[in-house]
Protein backbone atom coordinates (compact mmCIF):
# COMPACT_ATOMS: atom_id res chain seq x y z
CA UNK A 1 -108.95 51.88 5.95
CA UNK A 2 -106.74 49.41 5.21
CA UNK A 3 -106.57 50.55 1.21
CA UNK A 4 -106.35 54.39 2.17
CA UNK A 5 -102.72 53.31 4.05
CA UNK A 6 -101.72 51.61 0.69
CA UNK A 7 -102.81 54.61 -1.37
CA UNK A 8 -100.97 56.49 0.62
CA UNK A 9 -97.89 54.41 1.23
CA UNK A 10 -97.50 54.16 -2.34
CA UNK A 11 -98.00 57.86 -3.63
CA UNK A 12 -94.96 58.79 -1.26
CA UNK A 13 -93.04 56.09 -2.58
CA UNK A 14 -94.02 57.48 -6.45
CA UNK A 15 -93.64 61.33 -5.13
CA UNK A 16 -90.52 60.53 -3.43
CA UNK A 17 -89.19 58.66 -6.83
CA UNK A 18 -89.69 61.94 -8.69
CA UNK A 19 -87.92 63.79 -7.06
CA UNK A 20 -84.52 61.85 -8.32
CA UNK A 21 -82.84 61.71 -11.56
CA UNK A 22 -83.86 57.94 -13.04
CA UNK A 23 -81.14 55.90 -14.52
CA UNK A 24 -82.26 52.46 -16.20
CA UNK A 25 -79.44 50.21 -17.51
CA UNK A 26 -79.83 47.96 -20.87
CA UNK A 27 -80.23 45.23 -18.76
CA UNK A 28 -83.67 46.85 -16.85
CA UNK A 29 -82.51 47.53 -13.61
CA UNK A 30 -83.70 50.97 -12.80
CA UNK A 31 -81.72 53.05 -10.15
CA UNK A 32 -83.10 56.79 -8.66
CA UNK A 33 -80.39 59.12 -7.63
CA UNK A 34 -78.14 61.94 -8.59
CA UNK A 35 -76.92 62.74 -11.71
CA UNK A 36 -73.76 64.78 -11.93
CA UNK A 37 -71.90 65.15 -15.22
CA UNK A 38 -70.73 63.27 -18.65
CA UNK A 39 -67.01 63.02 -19.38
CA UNK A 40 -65.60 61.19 -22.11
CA UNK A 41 -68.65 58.70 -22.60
CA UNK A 42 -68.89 57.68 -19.00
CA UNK A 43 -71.59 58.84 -17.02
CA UNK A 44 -71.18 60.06 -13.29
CA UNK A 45 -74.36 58.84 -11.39
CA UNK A 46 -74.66 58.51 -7.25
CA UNK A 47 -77.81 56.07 -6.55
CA UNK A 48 -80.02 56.48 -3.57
CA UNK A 49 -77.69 54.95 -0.55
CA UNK A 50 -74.65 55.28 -2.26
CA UNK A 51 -71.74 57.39 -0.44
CA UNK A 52 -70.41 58.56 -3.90
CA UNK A 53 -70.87 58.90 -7.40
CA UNK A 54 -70.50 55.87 -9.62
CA UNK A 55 -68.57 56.02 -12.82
CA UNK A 56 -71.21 53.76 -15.50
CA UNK A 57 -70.06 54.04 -19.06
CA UNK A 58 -72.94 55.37 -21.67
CA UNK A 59 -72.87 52.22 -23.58
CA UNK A 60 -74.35 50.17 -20.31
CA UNK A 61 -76.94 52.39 -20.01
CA UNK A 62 -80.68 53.00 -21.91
CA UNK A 63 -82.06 56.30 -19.96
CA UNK A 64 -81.18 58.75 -18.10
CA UNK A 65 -84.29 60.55 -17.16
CA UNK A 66 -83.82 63.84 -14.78
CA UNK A 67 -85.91 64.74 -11.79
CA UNK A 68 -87.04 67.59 -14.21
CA UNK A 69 -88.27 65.67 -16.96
CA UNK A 70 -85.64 66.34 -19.22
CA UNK A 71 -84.30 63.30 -20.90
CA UNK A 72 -80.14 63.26 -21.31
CA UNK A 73 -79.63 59.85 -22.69
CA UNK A 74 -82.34 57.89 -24.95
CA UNK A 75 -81.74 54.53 -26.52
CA UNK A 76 -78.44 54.99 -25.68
CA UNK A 77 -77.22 58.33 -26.93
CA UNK A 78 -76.60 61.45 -25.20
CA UNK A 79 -79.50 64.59 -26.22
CA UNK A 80 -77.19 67.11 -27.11
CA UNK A 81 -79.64 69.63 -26.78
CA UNK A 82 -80.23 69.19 -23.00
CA UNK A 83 -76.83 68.17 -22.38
CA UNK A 84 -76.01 71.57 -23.71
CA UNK A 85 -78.60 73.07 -22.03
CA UNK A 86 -77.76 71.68 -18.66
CA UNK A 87 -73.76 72.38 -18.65
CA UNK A 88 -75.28 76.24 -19.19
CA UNK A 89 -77.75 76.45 -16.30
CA UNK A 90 -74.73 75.11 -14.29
CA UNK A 91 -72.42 77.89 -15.31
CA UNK A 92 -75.61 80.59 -15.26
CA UNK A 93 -76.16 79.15 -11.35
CA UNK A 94 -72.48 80.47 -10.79
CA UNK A 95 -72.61 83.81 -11.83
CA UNK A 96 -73.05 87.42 -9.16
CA UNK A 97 -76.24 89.08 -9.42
CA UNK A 98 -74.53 91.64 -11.44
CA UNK A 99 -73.07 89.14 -13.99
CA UNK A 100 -76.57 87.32 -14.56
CA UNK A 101 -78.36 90.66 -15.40
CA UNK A 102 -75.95 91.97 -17.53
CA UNK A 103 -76.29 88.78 -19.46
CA UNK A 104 -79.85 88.59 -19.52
CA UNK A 105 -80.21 92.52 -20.90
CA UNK A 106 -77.15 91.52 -23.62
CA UNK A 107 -79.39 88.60 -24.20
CA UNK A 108 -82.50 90.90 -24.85
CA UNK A 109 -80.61 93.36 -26.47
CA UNK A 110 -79.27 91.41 -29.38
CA UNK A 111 -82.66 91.88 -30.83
CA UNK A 112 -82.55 95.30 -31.72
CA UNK A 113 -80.01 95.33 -34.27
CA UNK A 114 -83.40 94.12 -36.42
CA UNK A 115 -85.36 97.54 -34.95
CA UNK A 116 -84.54 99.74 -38.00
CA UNK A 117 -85.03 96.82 -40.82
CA UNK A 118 -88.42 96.16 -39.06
CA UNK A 119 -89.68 99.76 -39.11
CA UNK A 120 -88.68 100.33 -42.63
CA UNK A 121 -90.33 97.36 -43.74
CA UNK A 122 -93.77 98.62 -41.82
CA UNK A 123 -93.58 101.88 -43.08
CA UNK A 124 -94.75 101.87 -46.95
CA UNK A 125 -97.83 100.52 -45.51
CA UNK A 126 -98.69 102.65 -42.87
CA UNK A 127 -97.64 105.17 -45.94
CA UNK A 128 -99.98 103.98 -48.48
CA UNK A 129 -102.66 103.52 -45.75
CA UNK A 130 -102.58 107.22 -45.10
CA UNK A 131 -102.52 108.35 -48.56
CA UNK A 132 -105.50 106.62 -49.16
CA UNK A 133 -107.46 107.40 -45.76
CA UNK A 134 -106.52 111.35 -45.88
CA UNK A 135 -105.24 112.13 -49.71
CA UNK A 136 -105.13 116.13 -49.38
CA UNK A 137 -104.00 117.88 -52.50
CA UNK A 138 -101.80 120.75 -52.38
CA UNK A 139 -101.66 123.28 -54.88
CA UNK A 140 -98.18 123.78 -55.47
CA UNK A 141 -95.25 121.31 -55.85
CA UNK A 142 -93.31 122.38 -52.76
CA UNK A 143 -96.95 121.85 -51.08
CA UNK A 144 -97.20 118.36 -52.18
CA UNK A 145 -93.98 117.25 -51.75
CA UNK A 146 -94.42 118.44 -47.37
CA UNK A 147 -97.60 116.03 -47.31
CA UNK A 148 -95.70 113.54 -48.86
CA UNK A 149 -92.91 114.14 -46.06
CA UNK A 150 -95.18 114.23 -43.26
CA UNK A 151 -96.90 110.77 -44.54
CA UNK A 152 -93.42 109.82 -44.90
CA UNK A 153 -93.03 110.80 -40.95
CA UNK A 154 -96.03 109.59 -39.45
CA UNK A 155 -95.65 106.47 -41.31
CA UNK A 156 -92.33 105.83 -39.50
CA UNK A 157 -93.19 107.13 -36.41
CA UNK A 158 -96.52 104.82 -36.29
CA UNK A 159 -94.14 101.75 -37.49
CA UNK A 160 -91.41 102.72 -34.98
CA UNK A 161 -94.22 102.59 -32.21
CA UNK A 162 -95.25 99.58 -33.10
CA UNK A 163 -91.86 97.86 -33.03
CA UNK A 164 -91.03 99.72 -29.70
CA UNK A 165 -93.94 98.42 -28.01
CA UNK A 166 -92.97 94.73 -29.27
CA UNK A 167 -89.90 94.39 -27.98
CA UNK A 168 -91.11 96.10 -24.90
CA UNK A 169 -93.41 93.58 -24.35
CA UNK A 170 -90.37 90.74 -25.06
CA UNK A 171 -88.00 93.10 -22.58
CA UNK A 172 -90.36 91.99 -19.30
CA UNK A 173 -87.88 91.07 -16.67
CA UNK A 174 -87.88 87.48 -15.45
CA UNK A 175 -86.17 87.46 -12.53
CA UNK A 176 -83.63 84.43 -11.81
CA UNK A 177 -84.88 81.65 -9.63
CA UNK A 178 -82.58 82.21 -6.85
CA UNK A 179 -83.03 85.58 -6.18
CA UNK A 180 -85.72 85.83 -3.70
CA UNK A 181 -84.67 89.05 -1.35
CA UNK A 182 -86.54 92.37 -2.50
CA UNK A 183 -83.25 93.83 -2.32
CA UNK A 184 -81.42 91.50 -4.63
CA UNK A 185 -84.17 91.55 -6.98
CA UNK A 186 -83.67 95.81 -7.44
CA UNK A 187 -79.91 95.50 -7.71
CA UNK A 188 -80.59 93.00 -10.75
CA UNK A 189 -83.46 95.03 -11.98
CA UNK A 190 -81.41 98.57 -11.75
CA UNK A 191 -78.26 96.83 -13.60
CA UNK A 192 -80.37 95.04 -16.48
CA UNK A 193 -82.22 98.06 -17.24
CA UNK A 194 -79.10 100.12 -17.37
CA UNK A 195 -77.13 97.27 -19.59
CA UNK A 196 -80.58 97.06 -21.64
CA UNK A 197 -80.91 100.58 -22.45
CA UNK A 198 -77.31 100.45 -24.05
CA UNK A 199 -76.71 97.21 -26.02
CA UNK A 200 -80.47 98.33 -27.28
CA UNK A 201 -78.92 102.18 -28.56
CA UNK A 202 -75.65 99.96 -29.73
CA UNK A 203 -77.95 97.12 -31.67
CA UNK A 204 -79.67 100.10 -33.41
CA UNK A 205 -76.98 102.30 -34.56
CA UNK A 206 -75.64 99.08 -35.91
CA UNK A 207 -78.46 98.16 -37.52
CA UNK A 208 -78.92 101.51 -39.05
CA UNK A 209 -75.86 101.32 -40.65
CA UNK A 210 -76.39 98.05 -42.07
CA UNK A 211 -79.60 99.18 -43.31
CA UNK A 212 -78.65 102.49 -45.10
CA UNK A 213 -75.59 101.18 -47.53
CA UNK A 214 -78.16 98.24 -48.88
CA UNK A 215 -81.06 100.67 -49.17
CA UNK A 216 -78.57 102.62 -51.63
CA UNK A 217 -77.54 99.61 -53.12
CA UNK A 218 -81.12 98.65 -53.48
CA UNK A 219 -82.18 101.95 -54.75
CA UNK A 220 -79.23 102.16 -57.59
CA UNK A 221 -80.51 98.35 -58.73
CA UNK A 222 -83.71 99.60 -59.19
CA UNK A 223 -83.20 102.86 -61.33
CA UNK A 224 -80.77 100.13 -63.65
């Protein structure tokens, strides 16, 4: 009985720890508590107990663990990355409802502006798959050349599907951690999908454009 109470006793005090940021100095001493910012190579840290945040400069300090698992200083130095990564999550916390889905579907959207390279570059062998599969003959030149244009066609339109469904895939709404209300959740859902829908049309027209001029360019290189 005696061991279950110290089992016990002791995975609170470990499930308690974790649920801290850990700070451990150069010297050892480990301290569990809040971590709150880095300004000019001093880090603001509030220990367990403590009323308010401590100013400890980075140099007196080995790791900074947070209650996440992400590790901001190592040996020392400050991970960029998750420094980085942090000072955004604060500043994504802050934003309306309407301001975090319009920046998720701008987010999202970005990706499109590669939609037209990446259904040219699937179409010659969707094309060359149907020539070989079908390969009708026509008996007249103007004949020919509308198989050609209807490979041409479904070759594109097979590619384009493909892409579509992709990205569709990629465009599956996560919704942000804090909204938990049905209600909040559609307002987000019905403003994303809107915002979507027209970086997605902008992203592609600009792609297209992009894509046409060096097709040209490409095309004149080649008959040189």
């Amino acid at each position: 009985m005696r061991k279950c109470i110290i089992l016990i006793l002791i995975t609170g005090i470990v499930w308690a720890q974790t649920g801290f940021d850990k700070l451990i100095t150069k010297a050892g001493t480990k301290y569990w508590g809040e971590y709150s910012k880095v300004e000019d190579k001093i880090v603001y840290f509030k220990p367990n107990n403590a009323l308010e945040f401590q100013a400890v400069p980075l140099e007196l300090i080995e790791t900074l663990k947070l209650k996440d698992g992400a590790v901001l200083i190592q040996s020392g130095r400050i991970n960029e990355n998750t420094l980085s990564f942090k000072k955004f999550s604060n500043e994504y916390e802050k934003l309306t409802i309407e301001e975090k889905a319009i920046y998720d579907a701008k987010l999202k959207g970005k990706k499109y502006f590669l939609y037209p390279s990446l259904m040219a570059v699937g179409t010659p062998p969707f094309f060359i798959l149907l020539e070989k599969t079908t390969n009708p003959k026509a008996s007249t030149v103007a004949g020919q050349f509308l198989i050609t244009m209807g490979y041409i066609m479904a070759s594109m339109t097979i590619s384009g599907v493909i892409t579509a469904s992709i990205f569709s895939r990629m465009d599956k709404i996560i919704y942000p951690k804090d909204l938990t209300s049905e209600a909040d959740k559609r307002v987000y859902k019905s403003i994303h999908d809107n915002k979507l829908w027209m970086e997605s049309m902008k992203n592609m027209t600009l792609g297209t454009f992009i894509l046409v001029p060096i097709f040209f360019m490409f095309d004149d290189f080649v008959d040189l």
